[in-house]
Protein backbone atom coordinates (compact mmCIF):
# COMPACT_ATOMS: atom_id res chain seq x y z
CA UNK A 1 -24.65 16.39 16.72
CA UNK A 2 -22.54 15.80 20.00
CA UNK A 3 -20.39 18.59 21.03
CA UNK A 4 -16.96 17.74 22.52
CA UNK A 5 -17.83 20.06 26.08
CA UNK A 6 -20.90 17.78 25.90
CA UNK A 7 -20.81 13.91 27.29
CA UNK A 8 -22.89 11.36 25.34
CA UNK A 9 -23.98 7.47 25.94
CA UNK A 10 -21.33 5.74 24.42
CA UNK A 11 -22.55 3.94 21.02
CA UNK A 12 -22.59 -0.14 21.25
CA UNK A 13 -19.63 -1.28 19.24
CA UNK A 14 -17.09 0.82 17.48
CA UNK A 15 -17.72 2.19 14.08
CA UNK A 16 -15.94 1.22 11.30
CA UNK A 17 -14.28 3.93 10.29
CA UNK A 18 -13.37 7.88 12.11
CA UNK A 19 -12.98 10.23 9.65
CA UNK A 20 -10.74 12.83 10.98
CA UNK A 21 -11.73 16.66 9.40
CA UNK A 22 -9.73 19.78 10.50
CA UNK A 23 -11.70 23.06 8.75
CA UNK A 24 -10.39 26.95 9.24
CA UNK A 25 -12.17 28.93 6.98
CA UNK A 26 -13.91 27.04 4.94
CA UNK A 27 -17.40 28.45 5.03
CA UNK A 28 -17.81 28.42 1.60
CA UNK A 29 -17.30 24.70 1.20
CA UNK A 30 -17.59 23.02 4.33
CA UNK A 31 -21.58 21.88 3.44
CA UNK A 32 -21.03 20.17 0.65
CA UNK A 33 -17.98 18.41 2.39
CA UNK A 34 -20.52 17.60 5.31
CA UNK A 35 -23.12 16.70 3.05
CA UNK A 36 -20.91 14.22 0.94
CA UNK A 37 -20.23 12.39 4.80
CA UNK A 38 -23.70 11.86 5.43
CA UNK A 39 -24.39 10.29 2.24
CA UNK A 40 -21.99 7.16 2.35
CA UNK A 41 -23.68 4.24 1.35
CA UNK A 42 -21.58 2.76 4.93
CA UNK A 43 -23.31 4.51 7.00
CA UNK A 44 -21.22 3.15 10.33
CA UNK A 45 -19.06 5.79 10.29
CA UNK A 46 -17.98 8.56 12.82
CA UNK A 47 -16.94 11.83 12.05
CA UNK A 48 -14.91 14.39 13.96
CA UNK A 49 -14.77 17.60 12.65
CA UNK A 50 -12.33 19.66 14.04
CA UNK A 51 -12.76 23.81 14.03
CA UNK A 52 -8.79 25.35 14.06
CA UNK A 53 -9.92 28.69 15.12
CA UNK A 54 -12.45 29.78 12.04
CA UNK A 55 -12.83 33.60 11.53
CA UNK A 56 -15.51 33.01 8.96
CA UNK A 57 -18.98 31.05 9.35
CA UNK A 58 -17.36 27.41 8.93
CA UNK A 59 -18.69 26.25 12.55
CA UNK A 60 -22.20 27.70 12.06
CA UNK A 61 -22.54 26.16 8.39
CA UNK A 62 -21.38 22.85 9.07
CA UNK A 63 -23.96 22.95 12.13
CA UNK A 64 -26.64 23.17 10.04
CA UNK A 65 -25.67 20.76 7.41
CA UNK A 66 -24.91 18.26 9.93
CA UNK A 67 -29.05 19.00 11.13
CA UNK A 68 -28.29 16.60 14.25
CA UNK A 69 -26.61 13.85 12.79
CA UNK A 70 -25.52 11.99 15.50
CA UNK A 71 -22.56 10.79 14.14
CA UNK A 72 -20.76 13.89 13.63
CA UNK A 73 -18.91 15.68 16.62
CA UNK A 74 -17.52 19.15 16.49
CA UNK A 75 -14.93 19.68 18.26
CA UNK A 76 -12.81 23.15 19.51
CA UNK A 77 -9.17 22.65 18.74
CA UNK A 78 -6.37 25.61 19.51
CA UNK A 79 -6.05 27.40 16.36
CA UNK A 80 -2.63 25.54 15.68
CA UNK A 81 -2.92 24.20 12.42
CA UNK A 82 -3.83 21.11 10.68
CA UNK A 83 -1.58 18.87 12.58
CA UNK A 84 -2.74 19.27 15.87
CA UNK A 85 -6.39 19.27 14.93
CA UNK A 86 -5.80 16.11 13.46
CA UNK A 87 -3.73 14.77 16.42
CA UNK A 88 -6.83 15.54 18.46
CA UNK A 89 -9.31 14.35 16.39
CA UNK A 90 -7.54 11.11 16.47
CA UNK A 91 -7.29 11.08 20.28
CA UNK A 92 -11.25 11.18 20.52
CA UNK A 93 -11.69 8.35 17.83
CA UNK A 94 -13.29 5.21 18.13
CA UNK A 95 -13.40 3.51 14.48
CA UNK A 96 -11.37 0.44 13.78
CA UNK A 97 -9.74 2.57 10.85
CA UNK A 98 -9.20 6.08 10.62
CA UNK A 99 -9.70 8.57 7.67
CA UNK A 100 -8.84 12.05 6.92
CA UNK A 101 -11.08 14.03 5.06
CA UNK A 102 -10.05 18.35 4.75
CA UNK A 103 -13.35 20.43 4.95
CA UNK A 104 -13.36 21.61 1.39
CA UNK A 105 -13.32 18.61 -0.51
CA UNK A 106 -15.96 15.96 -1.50
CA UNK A 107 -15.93 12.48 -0.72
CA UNK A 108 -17.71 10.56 -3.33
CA UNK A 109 -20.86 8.71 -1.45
CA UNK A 110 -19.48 4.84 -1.97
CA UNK A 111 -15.83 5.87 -0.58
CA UNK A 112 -15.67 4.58 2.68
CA UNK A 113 -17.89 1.09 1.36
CA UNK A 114 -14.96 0.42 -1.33
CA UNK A 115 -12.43 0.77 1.20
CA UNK A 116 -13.86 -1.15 4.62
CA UNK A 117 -14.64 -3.41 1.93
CA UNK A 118 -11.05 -4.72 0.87
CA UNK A 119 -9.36 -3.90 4.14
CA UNK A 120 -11.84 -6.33 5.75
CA UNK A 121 -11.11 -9.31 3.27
CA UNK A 122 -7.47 -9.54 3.36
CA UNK A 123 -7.15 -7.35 6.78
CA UNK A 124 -5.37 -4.88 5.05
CA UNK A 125 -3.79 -2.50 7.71
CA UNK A 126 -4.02 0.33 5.17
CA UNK A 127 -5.72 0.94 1.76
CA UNK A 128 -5.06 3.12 -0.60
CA UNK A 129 -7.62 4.41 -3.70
CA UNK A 130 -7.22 6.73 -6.50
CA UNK A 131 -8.78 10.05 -6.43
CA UNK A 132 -9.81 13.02 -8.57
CA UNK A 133 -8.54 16.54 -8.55
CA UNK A 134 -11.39 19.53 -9.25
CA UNK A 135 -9.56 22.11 -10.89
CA UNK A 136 -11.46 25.65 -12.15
CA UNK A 137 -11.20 24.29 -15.58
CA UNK A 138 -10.71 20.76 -15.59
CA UNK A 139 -11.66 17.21 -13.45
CA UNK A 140 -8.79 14.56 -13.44
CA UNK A 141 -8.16 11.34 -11.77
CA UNK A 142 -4.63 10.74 -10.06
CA UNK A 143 -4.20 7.82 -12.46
CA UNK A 144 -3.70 10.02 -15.05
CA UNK A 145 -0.85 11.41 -14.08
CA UNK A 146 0.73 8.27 -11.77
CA UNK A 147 -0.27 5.03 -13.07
CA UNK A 148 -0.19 3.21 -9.89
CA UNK A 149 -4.45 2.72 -9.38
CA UNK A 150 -5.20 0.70 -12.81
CA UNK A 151 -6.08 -2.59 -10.78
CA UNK A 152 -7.06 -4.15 -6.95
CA UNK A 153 -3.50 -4.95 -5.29
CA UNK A 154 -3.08 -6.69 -2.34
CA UNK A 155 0.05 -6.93 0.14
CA UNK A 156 2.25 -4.28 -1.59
CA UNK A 157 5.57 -3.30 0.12
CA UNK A 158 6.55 -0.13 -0.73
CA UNK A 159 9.75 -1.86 -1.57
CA UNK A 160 7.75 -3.12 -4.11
CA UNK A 161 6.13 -0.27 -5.41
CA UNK A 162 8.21 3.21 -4.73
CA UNK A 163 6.40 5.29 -6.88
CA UNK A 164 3.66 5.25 -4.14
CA UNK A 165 6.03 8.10 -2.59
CA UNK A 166 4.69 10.46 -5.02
CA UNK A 167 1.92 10.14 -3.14
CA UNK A 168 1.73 11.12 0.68
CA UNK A 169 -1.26 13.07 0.80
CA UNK A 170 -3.32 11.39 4.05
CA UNK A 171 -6.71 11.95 2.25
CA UNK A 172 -7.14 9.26 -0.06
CA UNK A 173 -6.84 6.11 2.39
CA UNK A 174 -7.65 4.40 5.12
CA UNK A 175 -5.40 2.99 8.74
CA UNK A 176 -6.36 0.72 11.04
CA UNK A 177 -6.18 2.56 14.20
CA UNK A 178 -4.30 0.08 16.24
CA UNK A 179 -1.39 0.19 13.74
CA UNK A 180 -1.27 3.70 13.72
CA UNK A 181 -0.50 3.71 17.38
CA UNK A 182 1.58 0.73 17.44
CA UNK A 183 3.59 2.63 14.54
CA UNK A 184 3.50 5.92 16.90
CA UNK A 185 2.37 7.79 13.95
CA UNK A 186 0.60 11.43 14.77
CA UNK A 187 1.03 14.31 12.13
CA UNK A 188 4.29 16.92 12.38
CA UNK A 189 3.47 20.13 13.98
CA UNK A 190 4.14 21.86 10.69
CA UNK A 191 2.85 24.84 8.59
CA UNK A 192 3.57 22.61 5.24
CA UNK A 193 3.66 19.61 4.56
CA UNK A 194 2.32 18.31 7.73
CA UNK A 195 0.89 14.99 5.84
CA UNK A 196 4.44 13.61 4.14
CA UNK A 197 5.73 12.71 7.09
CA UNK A 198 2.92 10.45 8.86
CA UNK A 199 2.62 8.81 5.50
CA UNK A 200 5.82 8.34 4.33
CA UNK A 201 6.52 6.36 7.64
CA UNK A 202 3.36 4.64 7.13
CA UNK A 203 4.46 3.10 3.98
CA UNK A 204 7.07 2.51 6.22
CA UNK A 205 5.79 0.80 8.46
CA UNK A 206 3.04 -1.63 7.28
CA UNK A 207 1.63 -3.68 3.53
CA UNK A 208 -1.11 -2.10 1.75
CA UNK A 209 -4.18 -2.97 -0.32
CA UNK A 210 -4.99 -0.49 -3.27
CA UNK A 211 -8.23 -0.03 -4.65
CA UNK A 212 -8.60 1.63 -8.40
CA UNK A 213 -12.26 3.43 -7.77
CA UNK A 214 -11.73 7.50 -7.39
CA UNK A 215 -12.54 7.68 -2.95
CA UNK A 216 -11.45 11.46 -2.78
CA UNK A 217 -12.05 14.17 -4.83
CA UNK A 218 -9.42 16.95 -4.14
CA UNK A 219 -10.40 20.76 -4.54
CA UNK A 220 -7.50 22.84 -5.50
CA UNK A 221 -8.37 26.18 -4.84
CA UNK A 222 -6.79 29.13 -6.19
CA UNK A 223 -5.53 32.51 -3.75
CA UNK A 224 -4.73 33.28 -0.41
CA UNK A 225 -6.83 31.31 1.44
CA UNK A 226 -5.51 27.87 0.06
CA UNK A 227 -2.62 26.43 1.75
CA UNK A 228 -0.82 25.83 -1.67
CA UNK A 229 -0.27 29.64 -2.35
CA UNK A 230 1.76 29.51 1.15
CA UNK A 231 4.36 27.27 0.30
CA UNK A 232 7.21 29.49 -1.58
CA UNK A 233 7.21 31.56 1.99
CA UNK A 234 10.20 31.82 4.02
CA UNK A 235 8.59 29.71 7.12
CA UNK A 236 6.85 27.01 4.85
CA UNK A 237 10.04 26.50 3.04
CA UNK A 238 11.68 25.50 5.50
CA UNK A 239 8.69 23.42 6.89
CA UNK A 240 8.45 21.77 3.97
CA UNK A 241 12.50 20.75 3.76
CA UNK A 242 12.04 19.81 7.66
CA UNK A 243 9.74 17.18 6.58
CA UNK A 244 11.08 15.92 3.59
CA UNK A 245 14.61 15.45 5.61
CA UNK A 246 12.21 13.23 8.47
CA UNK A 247 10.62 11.52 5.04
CA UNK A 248 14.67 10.38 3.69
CA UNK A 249 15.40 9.35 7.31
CA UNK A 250 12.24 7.16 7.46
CA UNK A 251 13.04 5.58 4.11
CA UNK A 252 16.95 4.99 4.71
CA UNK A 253 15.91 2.89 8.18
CA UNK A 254 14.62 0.55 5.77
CA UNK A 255 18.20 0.05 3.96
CA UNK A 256 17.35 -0.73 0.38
CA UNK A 257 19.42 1.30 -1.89
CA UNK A 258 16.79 0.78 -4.65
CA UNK A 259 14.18 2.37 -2.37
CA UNK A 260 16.09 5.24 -1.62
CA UNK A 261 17.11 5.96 -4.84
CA UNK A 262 14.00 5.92 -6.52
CA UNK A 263 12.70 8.38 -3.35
CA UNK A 264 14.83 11.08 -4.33
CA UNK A 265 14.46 10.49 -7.95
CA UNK A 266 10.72 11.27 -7.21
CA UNK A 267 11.11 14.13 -4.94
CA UNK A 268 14.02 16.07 -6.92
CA UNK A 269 11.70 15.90 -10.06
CA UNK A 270 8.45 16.86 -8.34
CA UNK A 271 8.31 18.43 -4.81
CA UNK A 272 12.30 19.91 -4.51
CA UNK A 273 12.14 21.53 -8.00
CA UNK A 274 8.22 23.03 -6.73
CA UNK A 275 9.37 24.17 -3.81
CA UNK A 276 12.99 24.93 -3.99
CA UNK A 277 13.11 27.26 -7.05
CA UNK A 278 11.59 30.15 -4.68
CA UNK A 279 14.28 29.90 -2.30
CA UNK A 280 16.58 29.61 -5.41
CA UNK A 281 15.33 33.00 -6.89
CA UNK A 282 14.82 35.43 -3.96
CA UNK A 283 18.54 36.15 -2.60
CA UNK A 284 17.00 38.38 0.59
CA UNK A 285 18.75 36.56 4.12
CA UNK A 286 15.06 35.23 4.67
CA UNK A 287 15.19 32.87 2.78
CA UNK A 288 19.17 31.32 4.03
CA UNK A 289 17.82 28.81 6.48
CA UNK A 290 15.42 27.08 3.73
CA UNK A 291 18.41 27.30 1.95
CA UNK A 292 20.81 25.69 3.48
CA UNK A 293 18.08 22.48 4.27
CA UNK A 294 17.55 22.81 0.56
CA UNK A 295 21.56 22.47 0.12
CA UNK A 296 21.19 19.02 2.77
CA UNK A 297 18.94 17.33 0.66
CA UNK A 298 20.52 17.57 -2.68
CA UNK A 299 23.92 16.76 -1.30
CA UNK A 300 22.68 13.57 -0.12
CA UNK A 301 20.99 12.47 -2.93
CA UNK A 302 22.74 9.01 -4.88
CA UNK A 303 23.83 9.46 -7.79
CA UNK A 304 21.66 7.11 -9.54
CA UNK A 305 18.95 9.44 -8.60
CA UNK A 306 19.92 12.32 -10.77
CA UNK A 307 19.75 9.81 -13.81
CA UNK A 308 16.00 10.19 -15.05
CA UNK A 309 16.60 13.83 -14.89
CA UNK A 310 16.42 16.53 -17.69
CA UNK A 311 19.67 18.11 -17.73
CA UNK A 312 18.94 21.39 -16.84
CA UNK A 313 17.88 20.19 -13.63
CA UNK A 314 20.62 18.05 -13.09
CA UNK A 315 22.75 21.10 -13.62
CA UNK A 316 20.86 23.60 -11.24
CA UNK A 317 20.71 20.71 -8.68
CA UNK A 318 24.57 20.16 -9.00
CA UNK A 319 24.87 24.15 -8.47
CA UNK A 320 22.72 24.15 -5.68
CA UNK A 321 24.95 21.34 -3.90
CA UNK A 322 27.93 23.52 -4.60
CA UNK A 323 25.81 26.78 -3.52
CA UNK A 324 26.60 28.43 -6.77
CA UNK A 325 23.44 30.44 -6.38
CA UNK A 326 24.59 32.68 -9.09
CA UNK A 327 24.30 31.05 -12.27
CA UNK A 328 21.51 28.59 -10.33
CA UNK A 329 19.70 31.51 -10.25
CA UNK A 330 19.90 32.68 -13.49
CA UNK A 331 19.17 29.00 -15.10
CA UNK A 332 15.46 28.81 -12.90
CA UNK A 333 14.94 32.37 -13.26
CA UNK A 334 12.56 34.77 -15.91
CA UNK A 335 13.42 35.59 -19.42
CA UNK A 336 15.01 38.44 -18.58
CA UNK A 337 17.01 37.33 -15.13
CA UNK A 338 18.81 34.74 -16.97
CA UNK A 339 20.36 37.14 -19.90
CA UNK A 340 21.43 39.33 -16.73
CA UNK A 341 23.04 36.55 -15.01
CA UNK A 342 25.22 35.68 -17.99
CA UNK A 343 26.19 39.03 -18.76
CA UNK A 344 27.57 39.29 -14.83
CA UNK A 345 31.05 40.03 -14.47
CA UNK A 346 32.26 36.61 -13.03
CA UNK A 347 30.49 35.06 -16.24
CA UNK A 348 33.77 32.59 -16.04
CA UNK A 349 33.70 31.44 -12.38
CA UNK A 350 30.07 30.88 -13.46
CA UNK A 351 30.54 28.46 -16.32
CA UNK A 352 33.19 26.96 -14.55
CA UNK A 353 31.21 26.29 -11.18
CA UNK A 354 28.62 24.98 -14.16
CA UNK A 355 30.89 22.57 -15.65
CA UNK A 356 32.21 21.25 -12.19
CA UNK A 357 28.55 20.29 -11.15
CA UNK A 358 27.32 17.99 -13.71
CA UNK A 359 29.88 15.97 -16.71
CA UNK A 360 26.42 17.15 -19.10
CA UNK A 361 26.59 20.64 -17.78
CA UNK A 362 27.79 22.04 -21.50
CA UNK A 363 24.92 20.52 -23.47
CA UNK A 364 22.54 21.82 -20.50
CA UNK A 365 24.40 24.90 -21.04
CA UNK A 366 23.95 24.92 -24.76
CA UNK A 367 19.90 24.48 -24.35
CA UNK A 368 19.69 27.43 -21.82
CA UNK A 369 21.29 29.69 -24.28
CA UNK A 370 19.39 28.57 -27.54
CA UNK A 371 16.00 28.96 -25.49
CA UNK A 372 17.44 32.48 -23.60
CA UNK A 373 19.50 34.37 -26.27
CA UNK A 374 19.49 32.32 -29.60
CA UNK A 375 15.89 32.18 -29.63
CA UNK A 376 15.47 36.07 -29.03
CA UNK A 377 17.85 36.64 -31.88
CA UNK A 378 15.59 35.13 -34.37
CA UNK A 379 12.52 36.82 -33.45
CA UNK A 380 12.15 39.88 -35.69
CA UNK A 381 10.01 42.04 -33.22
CA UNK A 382 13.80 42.05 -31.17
CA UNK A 383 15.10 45.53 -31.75
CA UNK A 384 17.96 45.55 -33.81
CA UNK A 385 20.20 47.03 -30.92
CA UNK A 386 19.28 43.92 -28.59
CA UNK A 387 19.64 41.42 -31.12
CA UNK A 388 23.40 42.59 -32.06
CA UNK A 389 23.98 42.81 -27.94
CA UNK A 390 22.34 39.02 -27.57
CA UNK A 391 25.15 38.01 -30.24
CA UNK A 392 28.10 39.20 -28.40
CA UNK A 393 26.82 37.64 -25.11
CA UNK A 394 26.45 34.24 -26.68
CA UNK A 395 29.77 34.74 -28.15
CA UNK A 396 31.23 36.13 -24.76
CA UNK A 397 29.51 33.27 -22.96
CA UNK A 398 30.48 30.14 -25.01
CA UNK A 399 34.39 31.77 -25.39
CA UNK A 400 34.04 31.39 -21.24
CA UNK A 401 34.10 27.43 -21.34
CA UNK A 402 30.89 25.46 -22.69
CA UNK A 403 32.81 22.90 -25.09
CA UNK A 404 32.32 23.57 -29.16
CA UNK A 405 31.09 19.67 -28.88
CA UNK A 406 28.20 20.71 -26.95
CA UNK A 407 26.95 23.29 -29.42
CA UNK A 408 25.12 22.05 -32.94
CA UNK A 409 27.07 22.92 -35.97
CA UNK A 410 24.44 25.72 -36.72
CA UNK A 411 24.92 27.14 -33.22
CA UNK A 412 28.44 27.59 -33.57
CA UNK A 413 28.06 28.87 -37.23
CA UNK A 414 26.29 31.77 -35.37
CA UNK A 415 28.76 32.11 -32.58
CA UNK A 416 30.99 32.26 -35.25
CA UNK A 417 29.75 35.66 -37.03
CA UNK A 418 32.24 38.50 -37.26
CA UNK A 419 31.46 41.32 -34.58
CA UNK A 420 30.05 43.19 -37.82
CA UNK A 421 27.89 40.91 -38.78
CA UNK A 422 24.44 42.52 -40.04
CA UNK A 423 21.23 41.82 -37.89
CA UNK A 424 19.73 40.66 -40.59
CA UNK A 425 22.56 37.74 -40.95
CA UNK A 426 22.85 37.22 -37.75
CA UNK A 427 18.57 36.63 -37.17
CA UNK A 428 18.86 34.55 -40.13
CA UNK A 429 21.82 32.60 -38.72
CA UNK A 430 20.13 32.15 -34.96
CA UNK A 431 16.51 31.00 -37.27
CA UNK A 432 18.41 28.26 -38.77
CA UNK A 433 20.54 27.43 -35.11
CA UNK A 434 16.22 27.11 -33.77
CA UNK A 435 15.14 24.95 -36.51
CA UNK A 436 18.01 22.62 -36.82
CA UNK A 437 17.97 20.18 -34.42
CA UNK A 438 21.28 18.76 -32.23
CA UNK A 439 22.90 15.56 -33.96
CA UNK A 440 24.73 14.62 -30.89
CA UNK A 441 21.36 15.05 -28.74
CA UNK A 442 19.32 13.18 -30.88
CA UNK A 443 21.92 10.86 -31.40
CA UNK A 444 22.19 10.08 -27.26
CA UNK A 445 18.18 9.61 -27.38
CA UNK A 446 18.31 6.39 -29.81
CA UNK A 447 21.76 4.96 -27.18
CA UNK A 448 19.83 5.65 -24.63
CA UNK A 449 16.85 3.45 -25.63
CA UNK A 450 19.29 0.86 -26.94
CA UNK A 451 21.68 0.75 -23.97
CA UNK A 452 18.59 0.36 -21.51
CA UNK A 453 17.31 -2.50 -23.64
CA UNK A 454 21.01 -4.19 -24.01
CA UNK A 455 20.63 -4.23 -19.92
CA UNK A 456 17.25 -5.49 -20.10
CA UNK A 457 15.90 -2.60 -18.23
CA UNK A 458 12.16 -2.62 -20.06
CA UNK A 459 10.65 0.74 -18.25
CA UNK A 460 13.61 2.42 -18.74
CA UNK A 461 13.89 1.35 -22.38
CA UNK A 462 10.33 2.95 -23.05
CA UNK A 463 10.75 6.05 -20.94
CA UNK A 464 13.82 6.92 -22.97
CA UNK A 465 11.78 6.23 -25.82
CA UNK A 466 8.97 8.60 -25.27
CA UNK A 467 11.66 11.45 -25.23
CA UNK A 468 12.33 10.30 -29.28
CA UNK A 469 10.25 13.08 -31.05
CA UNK A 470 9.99 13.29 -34.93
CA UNK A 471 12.49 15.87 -35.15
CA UNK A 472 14.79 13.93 -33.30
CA UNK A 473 14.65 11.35 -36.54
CA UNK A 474 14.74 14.08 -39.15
CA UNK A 475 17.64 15.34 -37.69
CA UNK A 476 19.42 12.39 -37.70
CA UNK A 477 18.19 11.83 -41.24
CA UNK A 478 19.59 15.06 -42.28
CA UNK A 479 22.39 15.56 -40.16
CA UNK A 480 24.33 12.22 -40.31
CA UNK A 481 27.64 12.22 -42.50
CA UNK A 482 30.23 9.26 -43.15
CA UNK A 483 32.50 9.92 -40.65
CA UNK A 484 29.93 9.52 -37.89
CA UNK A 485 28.51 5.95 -39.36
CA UNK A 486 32.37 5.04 -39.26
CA UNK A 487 32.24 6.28 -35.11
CA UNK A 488 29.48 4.38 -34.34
CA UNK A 489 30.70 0.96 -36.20
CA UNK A 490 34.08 1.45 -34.78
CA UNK A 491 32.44 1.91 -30.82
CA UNK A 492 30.46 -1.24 -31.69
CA UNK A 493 33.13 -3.60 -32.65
CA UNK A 494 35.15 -2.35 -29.98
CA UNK A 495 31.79 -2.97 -27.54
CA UNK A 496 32.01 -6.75 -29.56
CA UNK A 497 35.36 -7.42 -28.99
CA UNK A 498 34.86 -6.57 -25.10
């Protein structure tokens, strides 16, 4: 082991790769993350491990697991965070390629082979593999969950491939050094997110190779000490919507619409929603500046981004644009914060404000309020007192603007209910407004499919089609009458005719 106070005999040649590892705290995993380094079947590797001002035993366990390996270097950063120990790692490093490894994860022993391997025979200036995630309970591969690893590609654009944005974690790839200085890449001084950014200009920047073998194995760790139960805090809020406006900006330089539109459809379904329902939910002043970036991002978002979106999304994003924090709030919020919400005293400006955000914003309406009040109603352990007060909010709520169209026959058959209604009707009515399904809803689902395959949009065809469930077809089944089979011949001849 070679200290960084200490000088050493330079090594004859480069290494291959410098695998860059900031630890703080880590004592409790940092040997097996050392161990997994010095068992890489390529063994011309260096490693700089980088101590960000440990309070724990990391330093002195990853000492002894290194036992004088004399390719690993520990060096002192400032206690900064991730960022800058990286940034200085990188400074020191010799490799032809660099890798980041974080010092309580595993890196499966043939990682580093599989990767030097197909960067050296197309000279690949970055390559990407899939990776696992170690949960308490479970072990999954990213694959699973973003089918972008299934085969060996080679030259990829991210042009060509945008759902690679969903993934801009640093750990699970290698960059030739020399293009990440010619790129001027370093990692954002950040307390979140401090990867997205150097990535997300990577892809950027350069082609990539992609490689399907698992080279990372990611430990999510649960409590304080992980930097994932940090990120719905004030600062890291905002850190995190700092970075993700300096990710857009990268991916607008390149001026493809199509890029940036699938960008934001990935982030507003994934990251915005994780991150942005805390500052959503907590109204203290705190929270106003991670706001407000929260506000910039949504507002710029095309259109055609919002598309693949669930509507209740789509709705609280179109609130959040318009800062209607109010009925926002109620719509991401507990049980019990969204019947207060809708019982508020403004309850019209609300649905209003609602309506104005999103054209769907009465059928995302109508599913809030069968999954908030309807469903309450029909559960018999509801005291009789707040069923009968759950009935007159629905009523009070739809009589303040959601369209009768919106609502499923059943639905407004319990709207409908005289003020005296018994509880015992009006359970029975709200069971039968849960089990019945929406014709109109259902009815979207199968034009949906069609309309995408009439445009000869394949993957948009079969996503639409995995949101068919059997009910949806035993609704329609049950549901349909003449006068809608008349509609939908009358819209096609008129579709014919144009």
């Amino acid at each position: 082991m070679v200290r960084a106070a200490e000088t050493s005999t330079p090594a004859v040649g480069a290494p291959a790769v410098s695998v860059v590892v900031p630890m703080r705290d880590v004592g409790e995993w940092v040997s097996q993350t050392v161990d997994s380094l010095r068992r890489q079947t390529l063994a011309d590797i260096e490693v700089l491990l980088v101590d960000d001002g440990s309070s724990d035993d990391t330093v002195e366990r990853a000492e002894a697991a290194i036992d004088g390996d004399p390719r690993f270097t520990i060096l002192h950063g400032e206690g900064a965070g991730a960022a800058r120990a990286r940034n200085l790692a990188i400074s020191r490093a010799r490799g032809d390629y660099l890798a980041f490894a974080d010092g309580d994860d595993i890196i499966p022993v043939d990682a580093y082979r599989i990767l030097i391997d197909q960067a050296r025979s197309t000279g690949a200036e970055m390559v990407i593999g899939n990776h696992l995630v170690m949960e308490p309970q479970r072990l999954t591969t990213r694959d699973q969950s973003l089918p972008i690893y299934g085969e060996v590609r080679t030259g990829l654009m991210i042009a060509d491939e945008p759902r690679f944005l969903r993934d801009r974690v640093c750990w699970n790839r290698i960059i030739r050094r020399a293009s990440w200085h010619s790129a001027r890449l370093e990692f954002a001084d950040s307390r979140r997110s401090n990867d997205i950014q150097a990535m997300t200009h990577a892809y950027c920047a350069f082609a990539f190779d992609v490689v399907p073998q698992p080279v990372y194995a990611y430990r999510r760790r649960i409590g304080s000490t992980s930097m994932t139960s940090s990120k719905q805090q004030p600062g890291p809020l905002r850190d995190h919507f700092l970075q993700e406006i300096a990710c857009r900006e990268a991916v607008q330089r390149l001026r493809n619409g199509r890029l940036t539109e699938r960008y934001y459809a990935g982030i507003l379904e994934f990251d915005i929603w994780a991150h942005g329902t805390a500052a959503v939910l907590d109204e203290s002043p705190e929270f106003d500046e991670a706001r407000d970036l929260l506000v910039e991002l949504v507002a710029a978002a095309p259109r055609g981004s919002f598309a693949a979106l669930d509507p209740i999304r789509r709705l609280v994003y179109g609130l959040i644009a318009r800062r209607s924090w109010g009925l926002a709030r109620a719509i991401v919020a507990s049980h019990e914060g969204t019947i207060e919400a809708f019982a508020a005293r403004d309850l019209d400006a609300q649905i209003s404000a609602a309506v104005l955000a999103d054209r769907d914003a009465h059928r995302a309406l109508a599913i809030v309020l069968q999954a908030e009040l309807i469903a309450p109603m029909a559960d018999p352990t509801t005291p009789d007192a707040e069923t009968v007060r759950l009935h007159g909010l629905l009523a009070d709520v739809v009589g303040a603007g959601i369209s009768p169209a919106a609502l499923t026959r059943h639905m407004r058959a319990l709207v409908a209910l005289p003020e005296g209604a018994s509880v015992a009707v009006i359970r029975a009515a709200a069971a039968h407004a849960i089990e019945a399904g929406s014709l109109g809803t259902s009815a979207r689902k199968l034009r949906d499919v069609a309309a995408a395959a009439a445009r000869g949009q394949v993957r948009t065809s079969l996503r639409a089609a995995r949101a068919i469930r059997p009910h949806d077809l035993a609704t329609i089944a049950k549901e349909v009458r003449p006068q809608h089979v008349r509609l939908a011949l009358r819209r096609l001849a008129s579709r014919v005719r144009r």
